[in-house]
PDB file of N, CA and C in Angstrom:
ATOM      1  N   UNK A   1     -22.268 -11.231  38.892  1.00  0.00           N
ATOM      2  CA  UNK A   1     -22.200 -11.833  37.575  1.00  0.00           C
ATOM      3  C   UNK A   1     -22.223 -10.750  36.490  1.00  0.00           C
ATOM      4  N   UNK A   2     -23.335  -9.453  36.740  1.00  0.00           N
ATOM      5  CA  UNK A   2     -23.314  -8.948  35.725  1.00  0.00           C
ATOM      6  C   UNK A   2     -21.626  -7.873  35.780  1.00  0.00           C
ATOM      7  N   UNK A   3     -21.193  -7.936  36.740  1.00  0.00           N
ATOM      8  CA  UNK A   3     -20.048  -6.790  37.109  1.00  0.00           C
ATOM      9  C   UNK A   3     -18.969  -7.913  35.944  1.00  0.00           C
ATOM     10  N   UNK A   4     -18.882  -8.827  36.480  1.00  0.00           N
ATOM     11  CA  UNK A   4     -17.480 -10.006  35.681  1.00  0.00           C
ATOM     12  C   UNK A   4     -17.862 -10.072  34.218  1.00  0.00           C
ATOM     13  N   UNK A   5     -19.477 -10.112  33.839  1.00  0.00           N
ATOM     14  CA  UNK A   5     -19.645  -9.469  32.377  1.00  0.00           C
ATOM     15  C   UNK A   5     -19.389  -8.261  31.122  1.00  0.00           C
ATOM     16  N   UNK A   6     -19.656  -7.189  32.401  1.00  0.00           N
ATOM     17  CA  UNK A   6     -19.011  -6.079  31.879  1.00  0.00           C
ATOM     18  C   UNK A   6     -17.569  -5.715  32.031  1.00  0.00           C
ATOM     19  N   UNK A   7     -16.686  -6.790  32.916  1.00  0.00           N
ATOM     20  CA  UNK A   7     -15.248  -6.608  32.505  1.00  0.00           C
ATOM     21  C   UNK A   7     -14.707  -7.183  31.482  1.00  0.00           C
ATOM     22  N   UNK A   8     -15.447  -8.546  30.997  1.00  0.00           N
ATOM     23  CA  UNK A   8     -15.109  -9.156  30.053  1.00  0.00           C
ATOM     24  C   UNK A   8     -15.404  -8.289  28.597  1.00  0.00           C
ATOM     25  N   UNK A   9     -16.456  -7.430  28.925  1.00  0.00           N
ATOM     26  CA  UNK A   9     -16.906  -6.641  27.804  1.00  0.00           C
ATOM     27  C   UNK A   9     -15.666  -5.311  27.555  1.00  0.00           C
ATOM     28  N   UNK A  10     -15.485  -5.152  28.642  1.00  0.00           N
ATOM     29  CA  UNK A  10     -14.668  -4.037  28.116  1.00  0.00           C
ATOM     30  C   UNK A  10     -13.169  -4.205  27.883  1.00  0.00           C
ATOM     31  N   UNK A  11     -12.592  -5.363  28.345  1.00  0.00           N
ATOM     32  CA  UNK A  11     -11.109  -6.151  28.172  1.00  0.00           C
ATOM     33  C   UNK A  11     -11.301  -6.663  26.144  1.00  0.00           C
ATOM     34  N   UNK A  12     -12.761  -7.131  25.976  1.00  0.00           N
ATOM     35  CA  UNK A  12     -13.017  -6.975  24.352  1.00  0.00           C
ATOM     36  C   UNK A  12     -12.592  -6.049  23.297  1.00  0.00           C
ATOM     37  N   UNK A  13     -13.527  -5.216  24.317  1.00  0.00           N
ATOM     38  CA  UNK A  13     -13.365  -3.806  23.775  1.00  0.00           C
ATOM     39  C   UNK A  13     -11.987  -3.219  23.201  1.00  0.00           C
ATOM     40  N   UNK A  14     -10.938  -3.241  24.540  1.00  0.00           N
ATOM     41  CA  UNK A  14      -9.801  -2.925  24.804  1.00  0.00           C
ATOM     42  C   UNK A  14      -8.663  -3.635  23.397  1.00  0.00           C
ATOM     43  N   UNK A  15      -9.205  -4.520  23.776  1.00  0.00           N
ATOM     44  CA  UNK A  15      -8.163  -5.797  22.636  1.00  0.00           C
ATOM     45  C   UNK A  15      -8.833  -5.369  21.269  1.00  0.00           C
ATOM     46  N   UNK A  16     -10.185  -5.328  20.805  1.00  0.00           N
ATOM     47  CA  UNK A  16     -10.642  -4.627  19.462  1.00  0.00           C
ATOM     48  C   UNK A  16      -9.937  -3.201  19.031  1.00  0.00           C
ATOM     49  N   UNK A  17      -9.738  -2.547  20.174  1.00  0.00           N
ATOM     50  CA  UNK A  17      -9.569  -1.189  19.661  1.00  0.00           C
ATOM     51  C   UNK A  17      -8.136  -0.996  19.293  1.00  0.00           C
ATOM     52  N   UNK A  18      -7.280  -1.832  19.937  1.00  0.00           N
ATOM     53  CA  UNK A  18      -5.784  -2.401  19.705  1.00  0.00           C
ATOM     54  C   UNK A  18      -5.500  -2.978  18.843  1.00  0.00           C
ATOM     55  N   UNK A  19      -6.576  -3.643  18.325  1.00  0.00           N
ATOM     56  CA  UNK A  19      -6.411  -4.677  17.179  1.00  0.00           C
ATOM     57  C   UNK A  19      -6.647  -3.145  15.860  1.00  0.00           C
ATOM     58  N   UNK A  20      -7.461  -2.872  16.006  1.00  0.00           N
ATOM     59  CA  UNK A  20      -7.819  -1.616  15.104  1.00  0.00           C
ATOM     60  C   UNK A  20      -6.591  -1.179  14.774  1.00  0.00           C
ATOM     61  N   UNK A  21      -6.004  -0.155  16.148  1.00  0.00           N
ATOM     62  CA  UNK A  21      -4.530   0.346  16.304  1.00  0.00           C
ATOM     63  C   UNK A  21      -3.607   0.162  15.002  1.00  0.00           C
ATOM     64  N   UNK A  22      -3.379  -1.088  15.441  1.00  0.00           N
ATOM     65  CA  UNK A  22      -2.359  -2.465  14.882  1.00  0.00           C
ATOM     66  C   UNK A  22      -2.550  -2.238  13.190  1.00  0.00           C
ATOM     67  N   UNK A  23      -3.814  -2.684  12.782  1.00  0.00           N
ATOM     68  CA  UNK A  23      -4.067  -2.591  11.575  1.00  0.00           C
ATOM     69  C   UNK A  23      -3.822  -1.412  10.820  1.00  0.00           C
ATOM     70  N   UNK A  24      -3.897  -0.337  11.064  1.00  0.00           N
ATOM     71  CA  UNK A  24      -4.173   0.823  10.580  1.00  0.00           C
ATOM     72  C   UNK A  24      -2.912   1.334  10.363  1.00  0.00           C
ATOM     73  N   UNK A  25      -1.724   1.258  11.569  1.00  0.00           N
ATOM     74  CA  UNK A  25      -0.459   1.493  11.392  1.00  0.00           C
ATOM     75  C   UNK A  25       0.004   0.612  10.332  1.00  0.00           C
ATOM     76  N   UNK A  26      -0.589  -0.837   9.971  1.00  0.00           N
ATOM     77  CA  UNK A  26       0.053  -1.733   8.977  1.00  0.00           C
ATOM     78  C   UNK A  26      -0.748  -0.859   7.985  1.00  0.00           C
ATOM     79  N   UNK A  27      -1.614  -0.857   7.655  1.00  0.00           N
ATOM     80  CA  UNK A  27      -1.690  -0.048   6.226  1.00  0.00           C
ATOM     81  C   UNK A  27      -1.378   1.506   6.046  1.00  0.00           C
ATOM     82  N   UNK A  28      -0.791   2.203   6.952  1.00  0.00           N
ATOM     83  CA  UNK A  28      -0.241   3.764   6.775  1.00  0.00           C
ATOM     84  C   UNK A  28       1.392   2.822   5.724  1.00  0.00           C
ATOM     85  N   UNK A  29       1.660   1.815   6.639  1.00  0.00           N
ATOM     86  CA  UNK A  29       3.354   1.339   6.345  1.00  0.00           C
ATOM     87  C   UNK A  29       2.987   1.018   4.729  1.00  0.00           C
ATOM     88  N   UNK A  30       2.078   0.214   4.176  1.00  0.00           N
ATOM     89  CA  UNK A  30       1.566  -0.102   3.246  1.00  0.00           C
ATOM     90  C   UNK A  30       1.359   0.775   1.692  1.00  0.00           C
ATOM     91  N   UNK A  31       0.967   1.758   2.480  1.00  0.00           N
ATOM     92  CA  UNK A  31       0.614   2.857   1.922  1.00  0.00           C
ATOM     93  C   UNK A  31       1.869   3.822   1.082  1.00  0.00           C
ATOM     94  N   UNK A  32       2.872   3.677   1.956  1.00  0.00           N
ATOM     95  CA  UNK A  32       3.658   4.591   1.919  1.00  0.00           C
ATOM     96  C   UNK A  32       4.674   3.856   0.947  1.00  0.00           C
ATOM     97  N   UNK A  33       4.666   2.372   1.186  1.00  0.00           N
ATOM     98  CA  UNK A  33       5.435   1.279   0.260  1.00  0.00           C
ATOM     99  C   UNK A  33       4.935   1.814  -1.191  1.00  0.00           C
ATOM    100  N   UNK A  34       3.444   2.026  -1.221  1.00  0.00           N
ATOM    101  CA  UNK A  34       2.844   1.769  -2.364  1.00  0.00           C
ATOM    102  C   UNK A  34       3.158   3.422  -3.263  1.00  0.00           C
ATOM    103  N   UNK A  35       3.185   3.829  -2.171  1.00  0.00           N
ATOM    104  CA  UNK A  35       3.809   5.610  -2.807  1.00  0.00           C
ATOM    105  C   UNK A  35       5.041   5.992  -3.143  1.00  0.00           C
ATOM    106  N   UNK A  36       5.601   4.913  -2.831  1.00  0.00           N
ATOM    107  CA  UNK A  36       7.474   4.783  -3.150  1.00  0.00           C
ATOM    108  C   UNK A  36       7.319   4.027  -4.341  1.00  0.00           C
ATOM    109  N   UNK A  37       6.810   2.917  -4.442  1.00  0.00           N
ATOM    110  CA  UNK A  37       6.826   1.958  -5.841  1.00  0.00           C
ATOM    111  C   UNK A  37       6.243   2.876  -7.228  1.00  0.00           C
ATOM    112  N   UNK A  38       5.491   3.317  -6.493  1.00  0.00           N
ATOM    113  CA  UNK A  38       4.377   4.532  -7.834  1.00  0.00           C
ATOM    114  C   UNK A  38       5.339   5.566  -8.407  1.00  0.00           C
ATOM    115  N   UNK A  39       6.446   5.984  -7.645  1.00  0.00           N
ATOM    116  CA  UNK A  39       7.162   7.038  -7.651  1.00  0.00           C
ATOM    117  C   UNK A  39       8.535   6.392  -8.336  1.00  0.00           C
ATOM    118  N   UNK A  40       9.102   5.319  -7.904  1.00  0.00           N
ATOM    119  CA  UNK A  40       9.874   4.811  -8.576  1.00  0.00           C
ATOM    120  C   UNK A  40       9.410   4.282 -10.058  1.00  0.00           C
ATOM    121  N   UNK A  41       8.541   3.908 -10.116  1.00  0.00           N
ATOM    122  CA  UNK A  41       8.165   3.454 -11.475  1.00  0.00           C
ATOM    123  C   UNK A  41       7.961   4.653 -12.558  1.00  0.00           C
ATOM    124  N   UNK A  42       7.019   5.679 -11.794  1.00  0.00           N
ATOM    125  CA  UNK A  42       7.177   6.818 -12.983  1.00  0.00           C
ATOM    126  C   UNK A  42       8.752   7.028 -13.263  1.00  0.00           C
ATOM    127  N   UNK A  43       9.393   7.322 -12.721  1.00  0.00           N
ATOM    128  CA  UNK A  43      10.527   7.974 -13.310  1.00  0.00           C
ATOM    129  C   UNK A  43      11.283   7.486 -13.766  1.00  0.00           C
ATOM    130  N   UNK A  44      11.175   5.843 -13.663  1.00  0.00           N
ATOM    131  CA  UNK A  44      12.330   5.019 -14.608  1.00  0.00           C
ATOM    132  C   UNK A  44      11.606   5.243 -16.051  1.00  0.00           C
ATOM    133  N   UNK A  45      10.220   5.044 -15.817  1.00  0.00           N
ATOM    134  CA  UNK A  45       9.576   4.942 -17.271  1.00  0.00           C
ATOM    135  C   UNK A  45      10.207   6.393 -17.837  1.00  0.00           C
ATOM    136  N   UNK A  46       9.594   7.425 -17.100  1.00  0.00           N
ATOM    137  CA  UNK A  46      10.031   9.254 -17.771  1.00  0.00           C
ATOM    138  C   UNK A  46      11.385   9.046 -18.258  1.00  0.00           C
ATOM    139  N   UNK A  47      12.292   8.632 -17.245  1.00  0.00           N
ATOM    140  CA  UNK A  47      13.445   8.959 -17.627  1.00  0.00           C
ATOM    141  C   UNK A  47      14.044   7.936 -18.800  1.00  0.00           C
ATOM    142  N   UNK A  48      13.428   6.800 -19.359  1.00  0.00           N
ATOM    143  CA  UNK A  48      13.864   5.940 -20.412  1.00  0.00           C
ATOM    144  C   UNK A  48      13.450   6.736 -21.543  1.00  0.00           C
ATOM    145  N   UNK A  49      11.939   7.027 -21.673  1.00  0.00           N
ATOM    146  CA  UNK A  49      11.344   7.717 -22.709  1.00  0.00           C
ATOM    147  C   UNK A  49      12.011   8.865 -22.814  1.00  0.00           C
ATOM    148  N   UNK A  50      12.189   9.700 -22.140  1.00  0.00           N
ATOM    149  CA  UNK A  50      13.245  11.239 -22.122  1.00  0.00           C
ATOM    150  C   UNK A  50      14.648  11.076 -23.036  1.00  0.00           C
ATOM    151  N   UNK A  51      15.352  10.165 -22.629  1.00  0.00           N
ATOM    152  CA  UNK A  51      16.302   9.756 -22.773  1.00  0.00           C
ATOM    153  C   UNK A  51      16.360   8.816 -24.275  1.00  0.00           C
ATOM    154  N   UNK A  52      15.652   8.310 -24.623  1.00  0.00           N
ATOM    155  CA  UNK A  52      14.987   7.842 -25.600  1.00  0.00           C
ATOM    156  C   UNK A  52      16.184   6.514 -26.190  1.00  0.00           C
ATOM    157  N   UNK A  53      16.033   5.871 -24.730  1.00  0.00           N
ATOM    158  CA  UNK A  53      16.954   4.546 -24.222  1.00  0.00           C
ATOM    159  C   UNK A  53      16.022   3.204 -24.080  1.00  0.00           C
ATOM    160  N   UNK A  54      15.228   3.476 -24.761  1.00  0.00           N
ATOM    161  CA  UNK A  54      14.623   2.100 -24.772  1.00  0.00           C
ATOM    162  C   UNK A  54      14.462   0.441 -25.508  1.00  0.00           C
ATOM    163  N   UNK A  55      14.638  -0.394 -25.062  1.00  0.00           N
ATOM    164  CA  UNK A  55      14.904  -1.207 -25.255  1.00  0.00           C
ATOM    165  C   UNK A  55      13.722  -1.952 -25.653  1.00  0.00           C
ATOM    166  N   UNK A  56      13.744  -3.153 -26.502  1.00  0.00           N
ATOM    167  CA  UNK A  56      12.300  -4.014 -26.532  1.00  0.00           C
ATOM    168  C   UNK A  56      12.071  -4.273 -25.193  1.00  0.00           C
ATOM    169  N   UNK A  57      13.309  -5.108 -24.449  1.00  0.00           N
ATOM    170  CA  UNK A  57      12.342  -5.446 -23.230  1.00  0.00           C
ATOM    171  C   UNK A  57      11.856  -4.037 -22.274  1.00  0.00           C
ATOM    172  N   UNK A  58      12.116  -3.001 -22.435  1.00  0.00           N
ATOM    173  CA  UNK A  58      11.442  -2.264 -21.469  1.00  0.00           C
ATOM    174  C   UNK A  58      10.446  -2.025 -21.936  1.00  0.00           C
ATOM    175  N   UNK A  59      10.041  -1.995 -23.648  1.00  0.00           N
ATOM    176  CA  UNK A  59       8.550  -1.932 -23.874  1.00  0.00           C
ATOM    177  C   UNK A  59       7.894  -3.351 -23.732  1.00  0.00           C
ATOM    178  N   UNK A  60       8.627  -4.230 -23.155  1.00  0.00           N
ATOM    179  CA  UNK A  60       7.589  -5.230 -23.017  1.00  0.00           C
ATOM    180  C   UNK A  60       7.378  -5.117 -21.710  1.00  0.00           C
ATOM    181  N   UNK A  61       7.719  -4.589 -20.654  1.00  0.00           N
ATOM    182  CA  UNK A  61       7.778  -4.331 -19.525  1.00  0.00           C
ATOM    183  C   UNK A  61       7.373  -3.166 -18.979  1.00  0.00           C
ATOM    184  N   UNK A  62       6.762  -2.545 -20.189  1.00  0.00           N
ATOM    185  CA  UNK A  62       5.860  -1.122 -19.694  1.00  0.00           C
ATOM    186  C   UNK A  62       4.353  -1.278 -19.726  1.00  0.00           C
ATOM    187  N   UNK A  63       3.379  -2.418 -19.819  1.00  0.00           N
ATOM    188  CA  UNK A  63       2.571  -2.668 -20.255  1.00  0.00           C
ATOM    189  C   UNK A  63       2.387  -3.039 -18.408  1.00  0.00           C
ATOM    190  N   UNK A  64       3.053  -4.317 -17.868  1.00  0.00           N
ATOM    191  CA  UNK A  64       2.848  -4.530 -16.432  1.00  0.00           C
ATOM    192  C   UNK A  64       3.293  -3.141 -15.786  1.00  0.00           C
ATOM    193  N   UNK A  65       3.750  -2.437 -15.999  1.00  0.00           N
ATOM    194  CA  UNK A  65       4.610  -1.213 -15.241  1.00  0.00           C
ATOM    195  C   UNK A  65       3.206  -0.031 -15.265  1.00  0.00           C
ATOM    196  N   UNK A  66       2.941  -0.035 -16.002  1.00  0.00           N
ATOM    197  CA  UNK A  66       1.026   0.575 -16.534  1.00  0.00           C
ATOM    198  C   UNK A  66       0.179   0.003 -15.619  1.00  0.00           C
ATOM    199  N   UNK A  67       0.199  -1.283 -15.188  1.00  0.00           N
ATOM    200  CA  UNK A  67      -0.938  -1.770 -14.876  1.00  0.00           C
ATOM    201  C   UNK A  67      -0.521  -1.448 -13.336  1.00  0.00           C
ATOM    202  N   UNK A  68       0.784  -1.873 -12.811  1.00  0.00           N
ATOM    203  CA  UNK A  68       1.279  -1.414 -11.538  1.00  0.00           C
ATOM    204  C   UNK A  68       1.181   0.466 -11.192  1.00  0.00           C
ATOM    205  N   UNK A  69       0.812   1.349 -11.483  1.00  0.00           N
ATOM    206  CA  UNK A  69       0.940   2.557 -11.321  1.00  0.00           C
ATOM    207  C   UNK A  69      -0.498   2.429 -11.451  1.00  0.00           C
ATOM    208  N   UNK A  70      -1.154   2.363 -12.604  1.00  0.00           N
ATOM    209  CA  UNK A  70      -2.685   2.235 -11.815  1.00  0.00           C
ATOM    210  C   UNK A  70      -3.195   1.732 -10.853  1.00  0.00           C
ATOM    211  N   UNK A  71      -2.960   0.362 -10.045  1.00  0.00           N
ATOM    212  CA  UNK A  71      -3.334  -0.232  -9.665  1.00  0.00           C
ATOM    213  C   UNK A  71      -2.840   0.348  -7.723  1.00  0.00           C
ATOM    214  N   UNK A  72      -1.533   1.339  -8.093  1.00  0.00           N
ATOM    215  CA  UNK A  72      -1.135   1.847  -7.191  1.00  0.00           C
ATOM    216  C   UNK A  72      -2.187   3.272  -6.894  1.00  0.00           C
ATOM    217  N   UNK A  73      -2.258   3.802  -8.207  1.00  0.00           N
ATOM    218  CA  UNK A  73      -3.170   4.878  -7.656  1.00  0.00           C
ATOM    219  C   UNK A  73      -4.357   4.797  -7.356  1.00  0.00           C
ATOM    220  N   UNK A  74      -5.091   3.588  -7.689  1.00  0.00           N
ATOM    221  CA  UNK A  74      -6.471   2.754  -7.230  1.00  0.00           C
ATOM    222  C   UNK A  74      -6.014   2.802  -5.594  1.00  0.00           C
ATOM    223  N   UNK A  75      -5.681   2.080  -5.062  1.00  0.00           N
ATOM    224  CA  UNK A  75      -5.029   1.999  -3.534  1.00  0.00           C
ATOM    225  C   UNK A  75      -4.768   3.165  -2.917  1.00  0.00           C
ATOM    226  N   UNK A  76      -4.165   4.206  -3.199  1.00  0.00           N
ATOM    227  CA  UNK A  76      -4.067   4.650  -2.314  1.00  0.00           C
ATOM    228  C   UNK A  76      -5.265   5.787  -2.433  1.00  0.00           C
TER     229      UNK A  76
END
């Protein structure tokens, strides 16, 4: 009994540490989304302001674009 206990314990184990695995690769993928979006967003903003092509709606749309680049560098 105690032998069929400790297989069940370690088949747990096995499936936890997989499950871990699993997760961790989903947030590297996550991560890297979030480092592409951060990166795309600076440079549309740089390059509007540079360029000095801005439109009302992109200043109404730099306020969420602010909050998204922080919220990206919070994360990662």
């Amino acid at each position: 009994m105690a032998i069929k206990k400790n297989l069940t314990d370690i088949a747990a184990v096995i499936e936890t540490e997989d499950k871990v695995r699993e997760k961790n690769a989903e947030l590297i993928v996550e991560k890297i989304d979030v480092a592409l979006l951060l990166g795309t967003c600076i440079i549309l903003i740089f390059g509007s302001l540079l360029m000095l092509n801005v439109t009302w709606l992109q200043w109404v749309l730099f306020i969420p674009a602010a909050i998204l680049i922080f919220l990206a560098i919070v994360s990662l």
